[in-house]
N, C-alpha and C. Protein backbone atom coordinates (compact mmCIF):
# COMPACT_ATOMS: atom_id res chain seq x y z
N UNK A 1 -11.99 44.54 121.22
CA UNK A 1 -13.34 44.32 121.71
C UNK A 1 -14.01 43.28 120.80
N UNK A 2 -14.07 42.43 121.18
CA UNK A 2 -15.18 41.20 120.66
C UNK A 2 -16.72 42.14 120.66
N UNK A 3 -17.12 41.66 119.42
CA UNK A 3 -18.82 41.81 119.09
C UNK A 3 -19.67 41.54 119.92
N UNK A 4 -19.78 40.66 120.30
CA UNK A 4 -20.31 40.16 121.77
C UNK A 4 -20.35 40.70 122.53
N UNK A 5 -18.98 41.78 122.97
CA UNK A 5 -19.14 42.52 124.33
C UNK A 5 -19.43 44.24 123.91
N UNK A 6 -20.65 44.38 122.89
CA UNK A 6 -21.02 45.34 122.20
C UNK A 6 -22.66 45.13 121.72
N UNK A 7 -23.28 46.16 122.36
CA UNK A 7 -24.68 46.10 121.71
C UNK A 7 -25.38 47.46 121.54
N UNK A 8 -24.95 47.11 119.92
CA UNK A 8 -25.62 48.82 119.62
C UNK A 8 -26.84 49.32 120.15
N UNK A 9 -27.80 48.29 120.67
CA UNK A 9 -28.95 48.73 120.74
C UNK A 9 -29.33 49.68 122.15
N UNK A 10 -28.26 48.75 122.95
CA UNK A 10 -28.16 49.19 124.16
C UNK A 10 -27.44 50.84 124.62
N UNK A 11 -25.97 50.27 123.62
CA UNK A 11 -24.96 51.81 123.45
C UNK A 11 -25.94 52.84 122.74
N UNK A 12 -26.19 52.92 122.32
CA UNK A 12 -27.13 53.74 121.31
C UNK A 12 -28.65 54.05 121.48
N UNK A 13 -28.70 53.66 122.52
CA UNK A 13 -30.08 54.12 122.91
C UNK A 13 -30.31 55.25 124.67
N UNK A 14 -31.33 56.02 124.59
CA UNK A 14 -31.08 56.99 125.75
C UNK A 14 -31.18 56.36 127.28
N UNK A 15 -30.68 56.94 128.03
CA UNK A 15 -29.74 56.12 129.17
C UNK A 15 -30.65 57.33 130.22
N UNK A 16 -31.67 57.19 130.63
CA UNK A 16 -31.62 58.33 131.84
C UNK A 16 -31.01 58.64 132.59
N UNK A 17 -30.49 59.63 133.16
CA UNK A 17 -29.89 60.00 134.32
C UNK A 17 -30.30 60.16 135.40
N UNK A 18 -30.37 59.67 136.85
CA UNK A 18 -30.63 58.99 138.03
C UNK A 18 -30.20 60.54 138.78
N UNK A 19 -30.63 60.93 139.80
CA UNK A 19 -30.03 61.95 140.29
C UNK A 19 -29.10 61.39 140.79
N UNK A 20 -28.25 60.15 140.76
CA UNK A 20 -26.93 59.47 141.31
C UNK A 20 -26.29 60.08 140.36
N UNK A 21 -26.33 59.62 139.27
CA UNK A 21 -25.44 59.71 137.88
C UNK A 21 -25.35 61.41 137.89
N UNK A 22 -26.40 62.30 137.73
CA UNK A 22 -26.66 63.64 137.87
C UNK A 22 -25.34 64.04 138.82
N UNK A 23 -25.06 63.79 140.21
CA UNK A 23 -24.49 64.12 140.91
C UNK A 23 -22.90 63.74 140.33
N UNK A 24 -22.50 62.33 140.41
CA UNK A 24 -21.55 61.90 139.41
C UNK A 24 -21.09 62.70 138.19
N UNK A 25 -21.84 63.32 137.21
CA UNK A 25 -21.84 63.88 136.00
C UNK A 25 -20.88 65.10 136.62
N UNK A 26 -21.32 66.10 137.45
CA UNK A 26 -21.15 66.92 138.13
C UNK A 26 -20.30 66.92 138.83
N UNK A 27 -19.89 66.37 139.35
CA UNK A 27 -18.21 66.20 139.86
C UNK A 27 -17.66 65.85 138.85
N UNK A 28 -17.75 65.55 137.88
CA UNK A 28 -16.50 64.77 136.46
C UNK A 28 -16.56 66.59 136.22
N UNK A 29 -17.79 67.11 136.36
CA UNK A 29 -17.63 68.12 134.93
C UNK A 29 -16.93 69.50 136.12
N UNK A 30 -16.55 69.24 137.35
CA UNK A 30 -16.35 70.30 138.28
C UNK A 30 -15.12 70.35 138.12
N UNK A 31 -14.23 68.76 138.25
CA UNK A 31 -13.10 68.44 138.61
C UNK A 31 -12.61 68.68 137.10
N UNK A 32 -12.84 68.62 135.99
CA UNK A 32 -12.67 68.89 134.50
C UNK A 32 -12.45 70.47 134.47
N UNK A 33 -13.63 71.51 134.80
CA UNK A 33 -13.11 72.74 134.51
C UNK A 33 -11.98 73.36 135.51
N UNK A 34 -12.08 72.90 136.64
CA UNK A 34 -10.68 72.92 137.53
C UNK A 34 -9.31 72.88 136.91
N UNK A 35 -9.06 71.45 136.47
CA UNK A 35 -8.08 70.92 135.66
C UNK A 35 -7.55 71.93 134.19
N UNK A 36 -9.14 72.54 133.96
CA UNK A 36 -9.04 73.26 132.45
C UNK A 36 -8.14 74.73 132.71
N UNK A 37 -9.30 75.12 133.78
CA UNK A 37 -8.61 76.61 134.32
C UNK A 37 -7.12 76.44 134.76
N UNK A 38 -6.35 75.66 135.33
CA UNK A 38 -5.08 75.23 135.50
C UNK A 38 -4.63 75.35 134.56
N UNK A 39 -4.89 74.50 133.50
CA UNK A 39 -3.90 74.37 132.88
C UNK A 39 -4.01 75.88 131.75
N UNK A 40 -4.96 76.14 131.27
CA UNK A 40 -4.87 77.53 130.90
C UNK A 40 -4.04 78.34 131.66
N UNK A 41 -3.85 78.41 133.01
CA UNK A 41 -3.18 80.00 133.71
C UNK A 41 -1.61 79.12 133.41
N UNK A 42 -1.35 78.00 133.34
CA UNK A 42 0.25 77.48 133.77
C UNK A 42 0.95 77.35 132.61
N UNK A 43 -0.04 76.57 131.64
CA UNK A 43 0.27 75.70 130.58
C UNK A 43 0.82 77.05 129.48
N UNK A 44 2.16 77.02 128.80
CA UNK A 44 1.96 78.28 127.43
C UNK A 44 1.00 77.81 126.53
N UNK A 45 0.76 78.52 125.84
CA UNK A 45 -0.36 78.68 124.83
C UNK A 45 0.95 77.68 123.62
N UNK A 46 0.38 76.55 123.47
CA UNK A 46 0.83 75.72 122.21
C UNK A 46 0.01 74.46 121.77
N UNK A 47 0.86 73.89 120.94
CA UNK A 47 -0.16 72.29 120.36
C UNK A 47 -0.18 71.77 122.12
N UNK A 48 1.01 71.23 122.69
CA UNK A 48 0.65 70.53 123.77
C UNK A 48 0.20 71.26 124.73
N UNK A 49 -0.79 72.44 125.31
CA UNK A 49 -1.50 72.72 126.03
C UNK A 49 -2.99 72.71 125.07
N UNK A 50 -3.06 72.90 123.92
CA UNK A 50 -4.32 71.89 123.01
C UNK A 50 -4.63 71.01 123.16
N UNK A 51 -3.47 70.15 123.12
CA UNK A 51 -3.68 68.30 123.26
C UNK A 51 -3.90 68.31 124.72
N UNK A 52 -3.46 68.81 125.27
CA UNK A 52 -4.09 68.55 126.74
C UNK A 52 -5.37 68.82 127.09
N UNK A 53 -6.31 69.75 126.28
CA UNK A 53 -7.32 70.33 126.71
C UNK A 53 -8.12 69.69 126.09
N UNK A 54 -7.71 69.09 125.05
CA UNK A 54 -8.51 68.03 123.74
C UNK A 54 -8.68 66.86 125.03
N UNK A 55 -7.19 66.30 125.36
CA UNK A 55 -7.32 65.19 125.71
C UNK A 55 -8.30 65.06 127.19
N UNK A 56 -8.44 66.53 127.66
CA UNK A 56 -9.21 66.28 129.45
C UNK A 56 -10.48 66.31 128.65
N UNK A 57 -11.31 67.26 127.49
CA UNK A 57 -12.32 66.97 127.19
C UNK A 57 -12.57 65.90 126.87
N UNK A 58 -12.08 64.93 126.26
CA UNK A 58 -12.36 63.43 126.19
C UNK A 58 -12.27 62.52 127.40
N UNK A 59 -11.57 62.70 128.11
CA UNK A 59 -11.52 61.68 129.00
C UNK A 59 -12.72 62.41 130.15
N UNK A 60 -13.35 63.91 130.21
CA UNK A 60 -14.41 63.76 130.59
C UNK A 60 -15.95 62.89 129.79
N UNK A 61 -15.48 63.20 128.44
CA UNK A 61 -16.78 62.55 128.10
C UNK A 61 -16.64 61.27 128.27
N UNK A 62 -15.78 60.74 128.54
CA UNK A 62 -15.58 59.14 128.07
C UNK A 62 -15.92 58.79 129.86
N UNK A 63 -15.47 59.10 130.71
CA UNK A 63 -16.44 58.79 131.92
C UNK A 63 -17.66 59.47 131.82
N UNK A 64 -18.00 60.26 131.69
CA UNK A 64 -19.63 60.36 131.99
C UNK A 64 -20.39 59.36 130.42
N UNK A 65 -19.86 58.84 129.58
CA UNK A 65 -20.31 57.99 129.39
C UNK A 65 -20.16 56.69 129.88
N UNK A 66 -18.80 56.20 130.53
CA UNK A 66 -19.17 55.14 131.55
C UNK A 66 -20.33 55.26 132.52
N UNK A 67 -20.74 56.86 133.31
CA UNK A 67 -21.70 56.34 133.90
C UNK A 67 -23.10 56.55 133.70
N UNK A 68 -23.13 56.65 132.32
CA UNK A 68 -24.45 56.62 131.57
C UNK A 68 -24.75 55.53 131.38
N UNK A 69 -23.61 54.89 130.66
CA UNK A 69 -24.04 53.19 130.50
C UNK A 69 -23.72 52.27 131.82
N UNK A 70 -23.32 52.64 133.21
CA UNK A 70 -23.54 51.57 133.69
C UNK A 70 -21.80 50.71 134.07
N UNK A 71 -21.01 51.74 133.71
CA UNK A 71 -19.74 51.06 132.91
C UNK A 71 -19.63 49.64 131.98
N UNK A 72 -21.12 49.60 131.10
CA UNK A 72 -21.03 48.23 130.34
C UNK A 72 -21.14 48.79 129.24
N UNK A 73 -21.41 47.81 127.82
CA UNK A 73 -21.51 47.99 126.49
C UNK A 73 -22.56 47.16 126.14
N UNK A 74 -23.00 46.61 126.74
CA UNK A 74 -24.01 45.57 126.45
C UNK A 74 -25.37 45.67 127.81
């Protein structure tokens, strides 16, 4: 990522939520505990059903911060 295509002021500052985004948020976070409860009843209890549960919690936050920001950085 070039500096340029980064602006703290923007990333870092509060982003309201639109009842669009609201709705959006809400399906990430529906389709997330779905995915969670799955993999809890299937998955055995180890590191890689951790890392999996690590990794869906991140990749929910990391879209609902795409659609906080807009999918931009600047």
């Amino acid at each position: 990522m070039i500096q340029a295509d980064f602006d703290p002021e923007y990333v870092f500052s509060h982003h309201t939520a639109t009842p669009e985004k609201l709705r959006q948020y809400e399906a990430i976070h529906a389709s997330a505990k779905h995915l969670a409860r799955v993999i809890l009843e299937c998955v055995p209890q180890s590191s890689d059903r951790s890392s999996a549960l690590r990794l869906l919690r991140e990749a929910s936050m990391m879209a609902c911060a795409a659609i906080a920001l807009d999918g931009r950085l600047k």
